[in-house]
Structures are given as C-alpha cells and as structure tokens.
C-alpha atoms as a PDB file:
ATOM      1  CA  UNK A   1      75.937 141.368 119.464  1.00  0.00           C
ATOM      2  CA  UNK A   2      76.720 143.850 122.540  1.00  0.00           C
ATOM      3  CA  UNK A   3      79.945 144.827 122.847  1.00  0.00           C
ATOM      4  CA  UNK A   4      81.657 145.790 126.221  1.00  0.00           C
ATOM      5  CA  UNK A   5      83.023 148.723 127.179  1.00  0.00           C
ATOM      6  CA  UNK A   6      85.842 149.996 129.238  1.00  0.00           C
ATOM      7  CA  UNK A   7      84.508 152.071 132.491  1.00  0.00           C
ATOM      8  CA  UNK A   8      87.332 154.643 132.851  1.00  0.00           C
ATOM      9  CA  UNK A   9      86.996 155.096 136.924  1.00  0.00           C
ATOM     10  CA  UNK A  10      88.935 157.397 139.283  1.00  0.00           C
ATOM     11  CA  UNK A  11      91.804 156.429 140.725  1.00  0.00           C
ATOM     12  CA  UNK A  12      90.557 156.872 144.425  1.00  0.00           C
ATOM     13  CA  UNK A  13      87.720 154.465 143.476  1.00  0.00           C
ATOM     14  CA  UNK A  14      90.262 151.643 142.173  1.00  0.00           C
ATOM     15  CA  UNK A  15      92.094 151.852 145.264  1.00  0.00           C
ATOM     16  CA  UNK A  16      88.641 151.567 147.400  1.00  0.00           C
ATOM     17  CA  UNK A  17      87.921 148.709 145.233  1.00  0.00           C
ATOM     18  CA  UNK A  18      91.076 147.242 145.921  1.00  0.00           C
ATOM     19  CA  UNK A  19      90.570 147.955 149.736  1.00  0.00           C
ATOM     20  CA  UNK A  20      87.383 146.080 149.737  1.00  0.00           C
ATOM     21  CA  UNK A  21      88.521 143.703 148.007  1.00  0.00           C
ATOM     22  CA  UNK A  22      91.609 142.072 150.032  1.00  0.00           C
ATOM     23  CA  UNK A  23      89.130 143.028 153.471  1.00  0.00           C
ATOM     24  CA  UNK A  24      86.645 140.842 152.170  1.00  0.00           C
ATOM     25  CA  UNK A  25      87.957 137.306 153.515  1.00  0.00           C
ATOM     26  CA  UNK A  26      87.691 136.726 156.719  1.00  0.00           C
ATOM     27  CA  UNK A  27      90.642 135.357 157.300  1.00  0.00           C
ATOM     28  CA  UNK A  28      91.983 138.454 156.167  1.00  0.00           C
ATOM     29  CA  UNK A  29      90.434 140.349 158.664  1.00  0.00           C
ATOM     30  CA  UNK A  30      91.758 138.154 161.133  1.00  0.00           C
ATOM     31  CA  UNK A  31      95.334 138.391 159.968  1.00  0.00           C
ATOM     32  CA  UNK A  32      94.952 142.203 160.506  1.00  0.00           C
ATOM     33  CA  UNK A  33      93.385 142.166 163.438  1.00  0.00           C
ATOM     34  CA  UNK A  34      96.607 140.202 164.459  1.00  0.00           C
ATOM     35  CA  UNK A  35      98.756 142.340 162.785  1.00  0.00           C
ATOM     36  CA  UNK A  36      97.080 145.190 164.959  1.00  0.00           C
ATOM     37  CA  UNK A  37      97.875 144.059 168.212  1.00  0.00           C
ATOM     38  CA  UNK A  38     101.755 143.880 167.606  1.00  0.00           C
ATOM     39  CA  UNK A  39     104.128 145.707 165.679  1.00  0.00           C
ATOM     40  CA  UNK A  40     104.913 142.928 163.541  1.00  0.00           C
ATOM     41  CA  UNK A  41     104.846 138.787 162.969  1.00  0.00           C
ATOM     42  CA  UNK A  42     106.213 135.898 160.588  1.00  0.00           C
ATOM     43  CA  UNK A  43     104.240 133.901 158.406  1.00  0.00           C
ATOM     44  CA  UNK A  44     104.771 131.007 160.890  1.00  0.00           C
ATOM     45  CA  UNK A  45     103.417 133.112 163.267  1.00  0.00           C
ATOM     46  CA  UNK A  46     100.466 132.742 161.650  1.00  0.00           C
ATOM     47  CA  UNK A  47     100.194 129.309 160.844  1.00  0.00           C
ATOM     48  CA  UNK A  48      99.917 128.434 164.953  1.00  0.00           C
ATOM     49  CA  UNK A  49      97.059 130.866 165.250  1.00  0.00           C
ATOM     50  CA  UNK A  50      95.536 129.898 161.867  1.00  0.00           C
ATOM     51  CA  UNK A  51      94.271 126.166 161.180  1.00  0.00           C
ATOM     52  CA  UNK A  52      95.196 126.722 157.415  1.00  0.00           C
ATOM     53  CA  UNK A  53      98.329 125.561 155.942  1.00  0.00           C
ATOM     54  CA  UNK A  54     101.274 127.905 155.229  1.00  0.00           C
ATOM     55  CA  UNK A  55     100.840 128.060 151.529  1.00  0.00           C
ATOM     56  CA  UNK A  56      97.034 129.292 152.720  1.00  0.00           C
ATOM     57  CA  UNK A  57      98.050 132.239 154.685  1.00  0.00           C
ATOM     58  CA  UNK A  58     100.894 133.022 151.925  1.00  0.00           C
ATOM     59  CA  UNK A  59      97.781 133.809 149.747  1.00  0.00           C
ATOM     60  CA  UNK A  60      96.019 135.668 151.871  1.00  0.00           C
ATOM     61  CA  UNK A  61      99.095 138.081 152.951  1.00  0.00           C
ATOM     62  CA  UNK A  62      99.818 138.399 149.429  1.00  0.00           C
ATOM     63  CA  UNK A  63      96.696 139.696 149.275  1.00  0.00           C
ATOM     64  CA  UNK A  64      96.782 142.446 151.194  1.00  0.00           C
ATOM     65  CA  UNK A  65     100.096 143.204 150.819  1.00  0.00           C
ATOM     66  CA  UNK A  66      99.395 143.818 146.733  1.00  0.00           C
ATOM     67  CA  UNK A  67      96.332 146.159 148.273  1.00  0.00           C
ATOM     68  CA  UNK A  68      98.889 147.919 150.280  1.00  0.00           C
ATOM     69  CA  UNK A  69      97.109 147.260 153.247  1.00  0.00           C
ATOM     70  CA  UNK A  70     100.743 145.205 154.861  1.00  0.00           C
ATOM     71  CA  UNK A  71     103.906 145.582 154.752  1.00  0.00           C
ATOM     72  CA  UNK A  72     106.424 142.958 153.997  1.00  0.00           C
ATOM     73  CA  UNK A  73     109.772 142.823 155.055  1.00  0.00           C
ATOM     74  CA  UNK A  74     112.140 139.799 153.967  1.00  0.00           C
ATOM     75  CA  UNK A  75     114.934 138.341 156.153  1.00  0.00           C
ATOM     76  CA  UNK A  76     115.834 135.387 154.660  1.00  0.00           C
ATOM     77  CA  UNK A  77     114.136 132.708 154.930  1.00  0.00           C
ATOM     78  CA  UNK A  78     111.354 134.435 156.597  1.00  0.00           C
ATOM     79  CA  UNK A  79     109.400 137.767 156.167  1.00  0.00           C
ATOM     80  CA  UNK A  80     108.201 139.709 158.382  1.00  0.00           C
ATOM     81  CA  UNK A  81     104.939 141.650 158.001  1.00  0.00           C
ATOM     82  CA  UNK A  82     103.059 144.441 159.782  1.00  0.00           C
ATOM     83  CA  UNK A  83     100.541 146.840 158.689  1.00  0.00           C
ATOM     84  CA  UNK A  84     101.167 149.643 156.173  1.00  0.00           C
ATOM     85  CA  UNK A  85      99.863 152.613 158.550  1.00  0.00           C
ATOM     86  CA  UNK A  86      99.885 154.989 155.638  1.00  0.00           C
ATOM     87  CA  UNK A  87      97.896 153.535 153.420  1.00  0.00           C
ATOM     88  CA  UNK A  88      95.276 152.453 156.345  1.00  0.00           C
ATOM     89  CA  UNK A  89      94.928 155.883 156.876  1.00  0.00           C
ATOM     90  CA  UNK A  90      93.864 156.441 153.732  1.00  0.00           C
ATOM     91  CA  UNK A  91      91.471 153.000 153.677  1.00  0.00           C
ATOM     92  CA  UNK A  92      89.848 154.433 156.769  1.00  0.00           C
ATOM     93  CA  UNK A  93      89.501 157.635 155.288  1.00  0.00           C
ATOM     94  CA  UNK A  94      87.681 156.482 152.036  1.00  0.00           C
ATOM     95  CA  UNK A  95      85.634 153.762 153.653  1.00  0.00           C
ATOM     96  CA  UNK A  96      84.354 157.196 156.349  1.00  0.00           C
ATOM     97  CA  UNK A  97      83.985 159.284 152.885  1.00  0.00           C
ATOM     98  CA  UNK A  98      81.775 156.572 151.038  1.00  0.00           C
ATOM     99  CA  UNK A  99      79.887 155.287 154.008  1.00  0.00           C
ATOM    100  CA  UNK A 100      78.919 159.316 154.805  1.00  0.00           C
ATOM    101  CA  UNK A 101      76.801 158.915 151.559  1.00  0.00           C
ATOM    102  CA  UNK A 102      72.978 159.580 152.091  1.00  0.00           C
ATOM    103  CA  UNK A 103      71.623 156.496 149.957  1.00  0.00           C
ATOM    104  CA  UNK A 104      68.127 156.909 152.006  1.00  0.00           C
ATOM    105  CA  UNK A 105      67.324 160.150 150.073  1.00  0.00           C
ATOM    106  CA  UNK A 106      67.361 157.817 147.243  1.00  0.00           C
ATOM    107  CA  UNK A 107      63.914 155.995 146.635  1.00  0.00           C
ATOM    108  CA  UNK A 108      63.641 151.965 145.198  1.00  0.00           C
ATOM    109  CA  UNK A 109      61.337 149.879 143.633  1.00  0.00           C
END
C-alpha cells in the first residue's frame, strides 16, 4: 500500500494557489469586475446584477474575501465590500512572475 505524503510548498505558491483558486468561477470574475468599476457595493447590490440568489453570491464573496482578494466591511445588517488593492497587487504580480516562465524550452511527448 502507497502511502501519501505531505508536499511542503512555499508560501508564495499557497497564496498563488489560493489566487487561482477563488478567480476560477466565473461569477467570481464578474463580481470583481464589478467591484472594479466602483469603490465599493452591498451584497444586494449584487443580487440585481446577478440572477443567483443571495445565499449564492454570499458564497462566492466569501470566497474571495478568505483569498484576500475583497474586502469586507460590516454595517449592520449589510456589508459592504470592495477590492483589497494590496493584496491584488501582489496577485498581479505573481500571476506576471509565473506566466514569464519559458515552458516552450521544455520538450513533451
């Protein structure tokens, strides 16, 4: 029997993964590309540009907002979220240093 083992990675690859991770729903990508355009908005907000109910969207900014890729800032009831600009910088900034790779000097199959 095999057993598994533990891959001890770097921190700066966790938080790539992590990235990738919360940008790879669409729906996520949508929410930031709403988030983008103003400096902030409300779950309900959301649901009237969204056909997905509210408990939906409440995933999906959870989401990103464990990834660190949103803010969110509660005034009861609501909360109000806009994008974490410090720790985009830094997604942009890994996503430019891993896509730099040269995987064409690498030969396959």
């Amino acid at each position: 029997m095999r057993t598994l083992q533990k891959i001890d990675y770097s921190s700066e690859t966790e938080q790539l993964a992590k990235f990738a991770k919360a940008l790879g729903h669409p729906v996520r990508l949508v929410i930031l590309k709403h988030l983008s355009t103003q400096s902030c908005c409300y779950t309900g907000d959301l649901v009237e540009i969204l056909p997905l109910a509210q408990s939906t969207i409440s995933q999906h900014l959870k989401e990103l907002k464990d990834a660190g890729l949103i803010q969110g800032e509660v005034n009861p009831p609501k909360i109000r979220y806009c994008i974490d600009k410090e720790n985009w910088d830094k997604a942009k900034h890994m996503f430019a240093e891993l896509f730099k790779e040269d995987f064409n000097k690498i030969s396959c199959c």
